[in-house]
Protein backbone atom coordinates (compact mmCIF):
# COMPACT_ATOMS: atom_id res chain seq x y z
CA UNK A 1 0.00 0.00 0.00
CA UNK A 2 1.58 3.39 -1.02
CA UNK A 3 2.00 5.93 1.62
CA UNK A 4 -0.97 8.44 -0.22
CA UNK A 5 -2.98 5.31 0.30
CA UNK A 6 -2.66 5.08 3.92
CA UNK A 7 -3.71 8.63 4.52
CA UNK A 8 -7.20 8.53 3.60
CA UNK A 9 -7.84 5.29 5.58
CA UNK A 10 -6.39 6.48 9.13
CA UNK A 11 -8.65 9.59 8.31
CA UNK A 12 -11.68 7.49 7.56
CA UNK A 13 -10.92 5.26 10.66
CA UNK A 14 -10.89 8.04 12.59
CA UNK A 15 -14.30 9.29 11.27
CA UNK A 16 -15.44 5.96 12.37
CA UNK A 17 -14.14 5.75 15.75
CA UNK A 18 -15.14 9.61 16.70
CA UNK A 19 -19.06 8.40 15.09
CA UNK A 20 -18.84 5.62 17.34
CA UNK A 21 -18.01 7.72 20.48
CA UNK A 22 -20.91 9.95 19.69
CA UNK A 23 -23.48 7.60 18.80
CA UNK A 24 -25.80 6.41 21.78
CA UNK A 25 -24.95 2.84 21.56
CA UNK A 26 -22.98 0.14 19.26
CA UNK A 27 -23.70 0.87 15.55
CA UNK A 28 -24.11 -1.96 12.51
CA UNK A 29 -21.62 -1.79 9.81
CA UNK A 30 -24.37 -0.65 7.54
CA UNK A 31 -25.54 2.03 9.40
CA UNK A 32 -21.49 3.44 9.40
CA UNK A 33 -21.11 3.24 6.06
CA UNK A 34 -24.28 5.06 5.35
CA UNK A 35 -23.44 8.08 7.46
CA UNK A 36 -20.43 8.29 6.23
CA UNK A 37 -20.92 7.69 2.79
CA UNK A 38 -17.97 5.12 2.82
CA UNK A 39 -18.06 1.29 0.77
CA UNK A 40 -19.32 -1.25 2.83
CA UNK A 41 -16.16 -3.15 2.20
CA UNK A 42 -13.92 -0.50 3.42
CA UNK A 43 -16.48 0.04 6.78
CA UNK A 44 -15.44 -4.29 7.35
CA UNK A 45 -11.94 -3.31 6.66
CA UNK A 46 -11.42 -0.79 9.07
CA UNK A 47 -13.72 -2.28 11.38
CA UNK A 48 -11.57 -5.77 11.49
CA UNK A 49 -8.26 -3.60 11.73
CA UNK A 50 -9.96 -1.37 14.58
CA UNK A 51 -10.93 -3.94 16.65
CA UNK A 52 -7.48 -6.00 16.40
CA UNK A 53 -6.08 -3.16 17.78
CA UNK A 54 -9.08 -3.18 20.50
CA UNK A 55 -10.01 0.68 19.43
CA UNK A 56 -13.40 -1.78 18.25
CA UNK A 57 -15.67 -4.33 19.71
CA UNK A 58 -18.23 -6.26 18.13
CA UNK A 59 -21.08 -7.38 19.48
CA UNK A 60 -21.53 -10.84 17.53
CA UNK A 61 -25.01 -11.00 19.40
CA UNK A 62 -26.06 -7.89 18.09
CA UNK A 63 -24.44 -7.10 14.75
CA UNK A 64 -23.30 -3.89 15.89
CA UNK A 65 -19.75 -2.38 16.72
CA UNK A 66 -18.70 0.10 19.82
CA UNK A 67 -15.72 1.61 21.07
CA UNK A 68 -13.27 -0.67 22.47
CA UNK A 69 -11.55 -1.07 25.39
CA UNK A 70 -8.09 0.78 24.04
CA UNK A 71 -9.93 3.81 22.66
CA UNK A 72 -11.90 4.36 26.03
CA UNK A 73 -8.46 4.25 27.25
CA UNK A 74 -7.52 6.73 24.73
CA UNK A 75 -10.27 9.18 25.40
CA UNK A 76 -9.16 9.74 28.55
CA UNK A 77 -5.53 9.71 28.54
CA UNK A 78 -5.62 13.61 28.07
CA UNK A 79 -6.55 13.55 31.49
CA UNK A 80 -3.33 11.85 32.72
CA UNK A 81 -1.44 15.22 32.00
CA UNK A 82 0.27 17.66 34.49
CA UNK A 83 -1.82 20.85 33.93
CA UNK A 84 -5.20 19.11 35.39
CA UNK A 85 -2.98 17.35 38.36
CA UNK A 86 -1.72 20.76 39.32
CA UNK A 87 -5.34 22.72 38.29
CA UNK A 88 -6.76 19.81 40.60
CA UNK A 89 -3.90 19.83 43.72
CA UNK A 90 -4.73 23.05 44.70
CA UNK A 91 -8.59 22.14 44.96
CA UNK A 92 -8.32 19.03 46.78
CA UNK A 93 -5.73 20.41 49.24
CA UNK A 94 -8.74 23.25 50.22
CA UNK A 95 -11.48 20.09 50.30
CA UNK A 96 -8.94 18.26 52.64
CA UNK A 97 -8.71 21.60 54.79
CA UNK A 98 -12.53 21.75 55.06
CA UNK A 99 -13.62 18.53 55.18
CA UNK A 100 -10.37 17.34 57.97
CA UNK A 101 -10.32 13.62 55.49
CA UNK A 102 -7.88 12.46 53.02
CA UNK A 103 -9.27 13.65 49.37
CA UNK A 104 -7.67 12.59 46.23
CA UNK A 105 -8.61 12.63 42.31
CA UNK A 106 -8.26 9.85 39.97
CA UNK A 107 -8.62 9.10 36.31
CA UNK A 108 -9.55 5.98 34.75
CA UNK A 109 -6.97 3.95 32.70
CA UNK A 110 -7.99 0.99 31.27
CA UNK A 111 -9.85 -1.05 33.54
CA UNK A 112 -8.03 0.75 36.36
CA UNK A 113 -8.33 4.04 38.39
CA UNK A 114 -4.62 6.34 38.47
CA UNK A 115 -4.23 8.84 41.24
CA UNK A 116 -3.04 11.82 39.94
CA UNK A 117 -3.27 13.50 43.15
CA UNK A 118 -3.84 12.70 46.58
CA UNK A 119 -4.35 14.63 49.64
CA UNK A 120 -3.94 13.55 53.18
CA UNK A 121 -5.47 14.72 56.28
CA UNK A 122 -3.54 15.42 59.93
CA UNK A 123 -3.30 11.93 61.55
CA UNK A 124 -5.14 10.64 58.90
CA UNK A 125 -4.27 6.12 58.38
CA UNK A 126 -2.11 5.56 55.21
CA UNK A 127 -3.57 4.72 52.36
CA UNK A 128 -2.56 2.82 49.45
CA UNK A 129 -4.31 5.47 47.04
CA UNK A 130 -0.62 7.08 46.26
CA UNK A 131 -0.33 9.39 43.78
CA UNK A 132 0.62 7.12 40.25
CA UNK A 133 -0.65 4.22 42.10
CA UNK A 134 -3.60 1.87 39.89
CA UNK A 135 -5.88 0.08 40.98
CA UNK A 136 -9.03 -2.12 39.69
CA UNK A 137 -11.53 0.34 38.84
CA UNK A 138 -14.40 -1.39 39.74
CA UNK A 139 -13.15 -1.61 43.18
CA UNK A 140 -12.89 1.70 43.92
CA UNK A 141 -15.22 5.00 44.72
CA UNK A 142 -13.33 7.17 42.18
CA UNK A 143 -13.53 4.08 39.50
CA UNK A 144 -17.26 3.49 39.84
CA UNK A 145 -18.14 7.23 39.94
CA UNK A 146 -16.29 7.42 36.30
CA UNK A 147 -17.34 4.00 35.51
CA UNK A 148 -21.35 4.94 35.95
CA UNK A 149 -21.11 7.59 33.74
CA UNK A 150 -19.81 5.84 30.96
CA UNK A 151 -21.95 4.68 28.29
CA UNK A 152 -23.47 1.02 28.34
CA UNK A 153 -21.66 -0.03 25.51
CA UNK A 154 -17.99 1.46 26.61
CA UNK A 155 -18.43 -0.35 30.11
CA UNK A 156 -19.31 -3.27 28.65
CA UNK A 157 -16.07 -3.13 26.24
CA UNK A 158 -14.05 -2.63 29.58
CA UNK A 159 -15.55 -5.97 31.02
CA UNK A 160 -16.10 -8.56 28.41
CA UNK A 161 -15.99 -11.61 31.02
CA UNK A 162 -15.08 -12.87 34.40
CA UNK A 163 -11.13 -12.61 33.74
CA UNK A 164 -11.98 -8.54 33.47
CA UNK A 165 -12.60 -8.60 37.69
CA UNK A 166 -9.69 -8.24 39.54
CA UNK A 167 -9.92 -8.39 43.59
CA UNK A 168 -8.08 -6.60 46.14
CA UNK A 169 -8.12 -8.68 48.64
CA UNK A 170 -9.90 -12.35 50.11
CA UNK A 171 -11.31 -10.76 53.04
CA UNK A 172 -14.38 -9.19 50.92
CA UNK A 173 -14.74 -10.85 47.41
CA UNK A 174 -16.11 -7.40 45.82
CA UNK A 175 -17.74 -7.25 42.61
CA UNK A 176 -17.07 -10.25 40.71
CA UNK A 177 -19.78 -10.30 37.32
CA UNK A 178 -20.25 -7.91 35.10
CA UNK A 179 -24.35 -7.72 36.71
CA UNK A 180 -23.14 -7.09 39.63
CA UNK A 181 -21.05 -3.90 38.32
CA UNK A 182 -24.09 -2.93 36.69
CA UNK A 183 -26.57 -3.23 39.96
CA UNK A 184 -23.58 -1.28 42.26
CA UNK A 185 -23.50 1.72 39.29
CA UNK A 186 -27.31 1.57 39.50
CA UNK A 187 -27.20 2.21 43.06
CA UNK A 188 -25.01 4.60 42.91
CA UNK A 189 -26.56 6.96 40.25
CA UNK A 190 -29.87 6.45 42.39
CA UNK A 191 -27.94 7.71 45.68
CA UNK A 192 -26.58 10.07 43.49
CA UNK A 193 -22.46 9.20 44.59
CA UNK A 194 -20.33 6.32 44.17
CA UNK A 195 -19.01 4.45 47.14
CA UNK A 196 -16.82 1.24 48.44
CA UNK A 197 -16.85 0.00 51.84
CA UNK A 198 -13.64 -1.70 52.66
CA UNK A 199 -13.32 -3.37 49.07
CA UNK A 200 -9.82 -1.88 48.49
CA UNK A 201 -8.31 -1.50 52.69
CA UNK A 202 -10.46 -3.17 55.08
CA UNK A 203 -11.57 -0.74 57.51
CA UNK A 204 -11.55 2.23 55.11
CA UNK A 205 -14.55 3.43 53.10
CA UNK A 206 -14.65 6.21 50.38
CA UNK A 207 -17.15 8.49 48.27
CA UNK A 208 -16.59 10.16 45.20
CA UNK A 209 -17.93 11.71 42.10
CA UNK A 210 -16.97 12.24 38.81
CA UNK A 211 -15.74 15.14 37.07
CA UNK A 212 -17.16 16.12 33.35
CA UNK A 213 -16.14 17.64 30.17
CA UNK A 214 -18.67 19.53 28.18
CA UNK A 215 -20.02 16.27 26.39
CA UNK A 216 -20.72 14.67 29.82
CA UNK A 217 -17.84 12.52 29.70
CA UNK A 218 -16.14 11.62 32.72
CA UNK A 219 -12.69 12.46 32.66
CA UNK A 220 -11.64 11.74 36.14
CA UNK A 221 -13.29 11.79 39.51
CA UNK A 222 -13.03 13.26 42.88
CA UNK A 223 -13.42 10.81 45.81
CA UNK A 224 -13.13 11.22 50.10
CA UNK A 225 -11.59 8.54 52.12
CA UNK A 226 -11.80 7.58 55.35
CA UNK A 227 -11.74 5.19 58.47
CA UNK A 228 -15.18 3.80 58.66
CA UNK A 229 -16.01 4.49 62.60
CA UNK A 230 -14.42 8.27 62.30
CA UNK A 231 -17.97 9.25 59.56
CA UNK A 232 -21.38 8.73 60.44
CA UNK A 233 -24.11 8.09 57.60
CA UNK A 234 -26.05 11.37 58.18
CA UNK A 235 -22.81 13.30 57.27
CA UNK A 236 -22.12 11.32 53.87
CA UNK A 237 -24.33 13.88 51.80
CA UNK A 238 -22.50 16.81 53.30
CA UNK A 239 -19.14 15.27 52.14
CA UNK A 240 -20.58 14.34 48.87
CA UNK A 241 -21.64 18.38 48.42
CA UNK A 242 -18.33 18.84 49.16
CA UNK A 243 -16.61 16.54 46.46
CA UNK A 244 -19.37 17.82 44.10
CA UNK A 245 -18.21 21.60 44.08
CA UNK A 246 -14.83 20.57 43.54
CA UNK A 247 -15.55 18.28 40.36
CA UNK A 248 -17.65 21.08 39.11
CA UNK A 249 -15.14 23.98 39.65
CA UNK A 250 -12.17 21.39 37.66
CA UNK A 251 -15.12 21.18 35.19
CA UNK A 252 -15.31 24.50 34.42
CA UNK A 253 -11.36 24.71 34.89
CA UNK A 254 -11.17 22.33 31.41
CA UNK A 255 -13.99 24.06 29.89
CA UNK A 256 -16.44 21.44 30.72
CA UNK A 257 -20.03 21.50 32.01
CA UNK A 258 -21.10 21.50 35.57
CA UNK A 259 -22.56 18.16 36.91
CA UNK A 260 -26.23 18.63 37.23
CA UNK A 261 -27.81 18.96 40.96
């Protein structure tokens, strides 16, 4: 293939994969082609090369395609950078001084959550939540907050199967089937905040929520952490208020749009 050759397919499997992320759910072949007024036979080819590469999955059930577990990755690896580490430093440090717990935000990389920073309280227990530390996302407050607002199709990219669940630990065997990620997410968009409960440190429990760019995508999250006897339920809304301004001020930091109340 010459090099002139090459250009217009990386162009047209880029129109693919940024139809794909804006679509509502996984698309047929067909329906691609048609809305981009490309050959059938080059929609297949890309496809097929796409989803190699895991930018692609197809749902054999369903005929259709979606975004793949390596381009959800790649959506938000412009989080991962230094300007929204320091932009979000300086807010967690003033959540940690009002709130007197350990605060830290997070993005999501892969199938895992990466702090980018982290924020400890006085006398507050270490944690293993270290800033460039990963862990499984569905473990974690700041990994199910991003991992609920993801779209059904993306989430479902991320965990194809059992081998997808990672544990922490054998004391609590934590979320282990891909309905069982999908009823905790449910509960948490209904209590309107993610949680865990010792699933990643025994003993320690954390909140979070995420934080949005202007298409609603979650591009990280901001989550509270803290020894289970030392917060009692009734304050847990008053904590989550407090993570929420945060994620919407870094919002509007990125030129993104304010969670909704």
């Amino acid at each position: 293939m010459s090099e002139s050759s090459r250009v217009p397919a990386f162009e047209n499997g880029l129109r693919i994969l940024d139809l794909l992320a804006r679509a509502s759910g996984p698309l047929q072949a067909a329906t691609i082609a048609q809305r981009l007024e490309l050959p059938r036979s080059t929609v297949y080819h890309l496809l097929n090369v796409a989803e190699r590469a895991g930018y692609v999955m197809r749902l054999p059930d369903e005929s259709r395609y979606g975004l793949g577990i390596a381009a959800v990755d790649l959506g938000s690896s412009y989080a991962r950078t230094d300007p929204l580490a320091r932009l979000g430093r300086v807010h967690v440090a003033r959540l940690v001084d009002r709130i007197g717990l350990s605060a830290h935000l997070a993005v999501l990389h892969g199938r895992e959550v990466l702090y980018i920073v982290e924020i400890r309280a006085k006398h507050a227990p270490d944690l293993v939540t270290a800033v460039d530390v990963r862990l499984p996302a569905q473990l974690t407050a700041s990994g199910r907050a991003i991992l609920a607002a993801l779209p059904k199709a993306q989430l479902r990219a991320l965990y194809p199967d059992a081998r997808a669940f990672v544990q922490r630990h054998a004391e609590k065997p934590a979320v282990t089937t891909y309905a069982e990620l999908r009823r905790v997410l449910e509960e948490g968009r209904l209590r309107g905040w993610a949680e865990e409960t010792g699933d990643v440190t025994p003993g320690l429990s954390s909140v979070a929520v995420p934080v949005l760019d202007h298409r609603g995508w979650p591009v990280a999250a901001i989550a509270i952490t803290y020894p289970d006897a030392s917060v009692a339920p009734e304050r847990l809304p008053a904590l989550v208020g407090e993570a929420r301004s945060v994620a919407e001020e870094i919002s509007r930091r990125i030129h993104g749009a304010p969670r909704d109340a």
